[in-house]
Protein backbone atom coordinates (compact mmCIF):
# COMPACT_ATOMS: atom_id res chain seq x y z
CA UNK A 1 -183.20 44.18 -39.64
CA UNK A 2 -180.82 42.47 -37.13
CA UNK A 3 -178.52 44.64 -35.03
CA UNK A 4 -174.53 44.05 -36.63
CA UNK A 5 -171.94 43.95 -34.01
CA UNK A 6 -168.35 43.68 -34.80
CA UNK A 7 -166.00 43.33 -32.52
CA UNK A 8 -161.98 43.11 -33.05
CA UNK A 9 -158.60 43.23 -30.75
CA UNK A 10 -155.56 44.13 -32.01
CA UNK A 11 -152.49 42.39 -30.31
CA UNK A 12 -148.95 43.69 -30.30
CA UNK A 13 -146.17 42.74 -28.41
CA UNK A 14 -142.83 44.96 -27.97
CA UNK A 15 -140.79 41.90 -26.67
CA UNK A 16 -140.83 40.22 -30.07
CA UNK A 17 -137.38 40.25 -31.93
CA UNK A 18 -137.59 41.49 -35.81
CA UNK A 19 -137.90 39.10 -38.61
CA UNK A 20 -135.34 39.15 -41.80
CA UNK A 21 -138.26 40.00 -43.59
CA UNK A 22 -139.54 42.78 -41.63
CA UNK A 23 -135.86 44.49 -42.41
CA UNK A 24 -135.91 44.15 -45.65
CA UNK A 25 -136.72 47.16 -47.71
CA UNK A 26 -138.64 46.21 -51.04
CA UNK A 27 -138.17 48.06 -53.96
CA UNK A 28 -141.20 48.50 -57.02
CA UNK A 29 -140.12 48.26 -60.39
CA UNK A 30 -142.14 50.09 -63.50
CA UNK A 31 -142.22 49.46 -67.28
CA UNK A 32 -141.43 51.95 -69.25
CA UNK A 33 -145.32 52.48 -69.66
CA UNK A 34 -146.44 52.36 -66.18
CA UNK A 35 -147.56 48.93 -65.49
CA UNK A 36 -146.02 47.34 -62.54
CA UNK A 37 -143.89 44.75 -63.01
CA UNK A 38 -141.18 44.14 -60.12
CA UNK A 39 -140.82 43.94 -56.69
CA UNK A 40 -137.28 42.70 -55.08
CA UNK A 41 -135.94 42.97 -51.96
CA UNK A 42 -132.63 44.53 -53.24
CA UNK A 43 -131.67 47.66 -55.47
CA UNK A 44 -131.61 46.67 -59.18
CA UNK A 45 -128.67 49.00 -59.10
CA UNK A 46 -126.85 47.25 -56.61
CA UNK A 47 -127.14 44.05 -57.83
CA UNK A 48 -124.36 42.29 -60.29
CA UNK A 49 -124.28 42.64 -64.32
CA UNK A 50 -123.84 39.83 -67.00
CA UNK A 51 -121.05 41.06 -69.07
CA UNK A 52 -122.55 39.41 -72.64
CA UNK A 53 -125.17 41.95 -72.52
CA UNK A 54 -125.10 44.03 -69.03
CA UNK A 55 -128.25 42.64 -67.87
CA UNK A 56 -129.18 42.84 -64.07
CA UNK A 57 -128.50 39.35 -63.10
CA UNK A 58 -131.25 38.36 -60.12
CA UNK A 59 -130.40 35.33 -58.57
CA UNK A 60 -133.78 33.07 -57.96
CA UNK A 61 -132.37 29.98 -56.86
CA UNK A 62 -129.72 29.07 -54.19
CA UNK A 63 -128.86 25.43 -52.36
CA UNK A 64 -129.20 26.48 -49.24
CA UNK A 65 -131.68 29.76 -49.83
CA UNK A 66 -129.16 32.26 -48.20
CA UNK A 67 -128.41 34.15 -51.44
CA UNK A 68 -131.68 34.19 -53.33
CA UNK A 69 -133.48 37.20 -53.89
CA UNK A 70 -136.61 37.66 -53.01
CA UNK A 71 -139.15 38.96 -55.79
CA UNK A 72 -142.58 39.19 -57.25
CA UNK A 73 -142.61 39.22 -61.06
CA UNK A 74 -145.82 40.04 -62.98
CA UNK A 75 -144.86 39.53 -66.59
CA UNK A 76 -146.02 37.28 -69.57
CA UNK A 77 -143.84 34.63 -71.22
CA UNK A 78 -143.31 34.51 -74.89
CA UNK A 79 -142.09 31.67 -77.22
CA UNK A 80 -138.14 31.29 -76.33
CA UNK A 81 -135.53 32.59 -78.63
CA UNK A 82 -132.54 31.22 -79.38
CA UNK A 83 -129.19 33.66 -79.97
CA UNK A 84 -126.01 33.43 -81.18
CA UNK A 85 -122.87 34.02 -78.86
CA UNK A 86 -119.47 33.75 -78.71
CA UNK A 87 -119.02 30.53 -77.03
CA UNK A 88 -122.23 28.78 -78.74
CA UNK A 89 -125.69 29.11 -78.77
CA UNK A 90 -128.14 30.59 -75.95
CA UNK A 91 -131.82 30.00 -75.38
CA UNK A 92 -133.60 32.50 -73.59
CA UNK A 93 -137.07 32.62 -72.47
CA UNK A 94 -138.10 35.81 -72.72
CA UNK A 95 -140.88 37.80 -70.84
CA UNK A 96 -142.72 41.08 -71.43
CA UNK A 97 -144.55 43.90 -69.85
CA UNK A 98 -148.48 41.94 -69.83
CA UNK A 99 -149.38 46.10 -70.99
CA UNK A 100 -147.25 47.23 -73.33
CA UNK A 101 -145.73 44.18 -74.35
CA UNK A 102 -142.16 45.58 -74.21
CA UNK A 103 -139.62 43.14 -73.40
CA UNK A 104 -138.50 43.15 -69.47
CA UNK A 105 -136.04 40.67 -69.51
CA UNK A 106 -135.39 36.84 -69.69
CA UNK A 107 -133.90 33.19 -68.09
CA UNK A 108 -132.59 30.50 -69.58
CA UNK A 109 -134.84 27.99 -68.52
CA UNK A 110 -138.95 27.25 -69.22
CA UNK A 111 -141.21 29.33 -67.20
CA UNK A 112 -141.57 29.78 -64.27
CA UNK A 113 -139.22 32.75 -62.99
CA UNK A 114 -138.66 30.48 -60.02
CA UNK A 115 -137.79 27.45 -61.89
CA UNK A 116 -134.59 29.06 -63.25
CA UNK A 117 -131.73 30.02 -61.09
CA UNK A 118 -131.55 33.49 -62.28
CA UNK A 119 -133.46 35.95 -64.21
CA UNK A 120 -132.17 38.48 -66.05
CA UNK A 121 -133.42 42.06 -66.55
CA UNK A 122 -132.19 43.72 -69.52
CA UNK A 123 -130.85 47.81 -69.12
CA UNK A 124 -133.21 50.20 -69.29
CA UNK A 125 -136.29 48.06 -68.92
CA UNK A 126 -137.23 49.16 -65.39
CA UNK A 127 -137.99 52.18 -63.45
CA UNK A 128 -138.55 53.09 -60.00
CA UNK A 129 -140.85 56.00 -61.01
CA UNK A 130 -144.35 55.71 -62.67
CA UNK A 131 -143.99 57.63 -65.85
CA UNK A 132 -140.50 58.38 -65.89
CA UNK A 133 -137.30 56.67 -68.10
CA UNK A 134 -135.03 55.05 -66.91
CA UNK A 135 -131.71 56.61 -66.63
CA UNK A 136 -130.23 53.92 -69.26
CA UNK A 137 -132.85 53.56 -71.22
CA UNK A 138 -131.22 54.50 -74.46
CA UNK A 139 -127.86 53.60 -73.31
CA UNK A 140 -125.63 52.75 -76.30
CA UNK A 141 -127.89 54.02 -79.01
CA UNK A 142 -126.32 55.75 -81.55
CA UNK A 143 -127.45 59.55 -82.65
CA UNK A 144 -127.66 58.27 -86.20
């Protein structure tokens, strides 16, 4: 058999200014069952709510790309629903854990999540720990 060399060099350099990216602290999101299904460069927790139905709102989509967040979603797409609100009628694509088929959250236009200029997550969907609730997760259920 022939001899296998491999040879390799590793280059650094210590003059070279940091990126925005190389700042930015991601954060992994679970589902409720494990699977991965988020990753965002911004606390869930710190981002803003939608006061219809206090979803995390996660903006997607800017003009000039300075307020976009950005983020790696692994879910599955279902058929769109359409709901009933105060001021008229909203269509919302919805998407869902690909294990467990819980859903995660939704947009409000076709797939995909960057197509839409925000995505929504709804409360108590995600978790930062594998195997672990959420801290709302059964926020406003009633002890029936």
């Amino acid at each position: 058999m022939p001899k296998v060399v491999s040879r390799s060099a590793v280059s650094s350099s210590t003059d070279a200014k940091p990126t925005a990216s190389s700042a930015t602290a991601l954060r992994v999101y679970y589902c409720i069952c494990g699977e991965f299904i988020l990753v965002v460069d911004k606390s869930l927790t710190s981002l803003p709510r939608r006061p219809e139905d206090k979803a995390i709102v996660v903006r997607s989509q800017d003009g000039d790309g300075t307020n976009a967040r950005a983020f790696k979603l692994n879910a599955n797409y279902k058929d769109p629903i359409l709901l009933e609100r105060q001021n008229g009628h909203e269509r919302q694509y919805r998407f869902h854990c690909p294990r467990c088929t819980l859903p995660i959250g939704y947009q409000s236009t076709p797939p995909p999540a960057s197509a839409s200029p925000f995505i929504y997550i709804l409360p108590g969907a995600l978790t930062q720990i594998q195997g672990r609730l959420p801290p709302d997760a059964f926020e406003g259920e009633n002890d029936a």
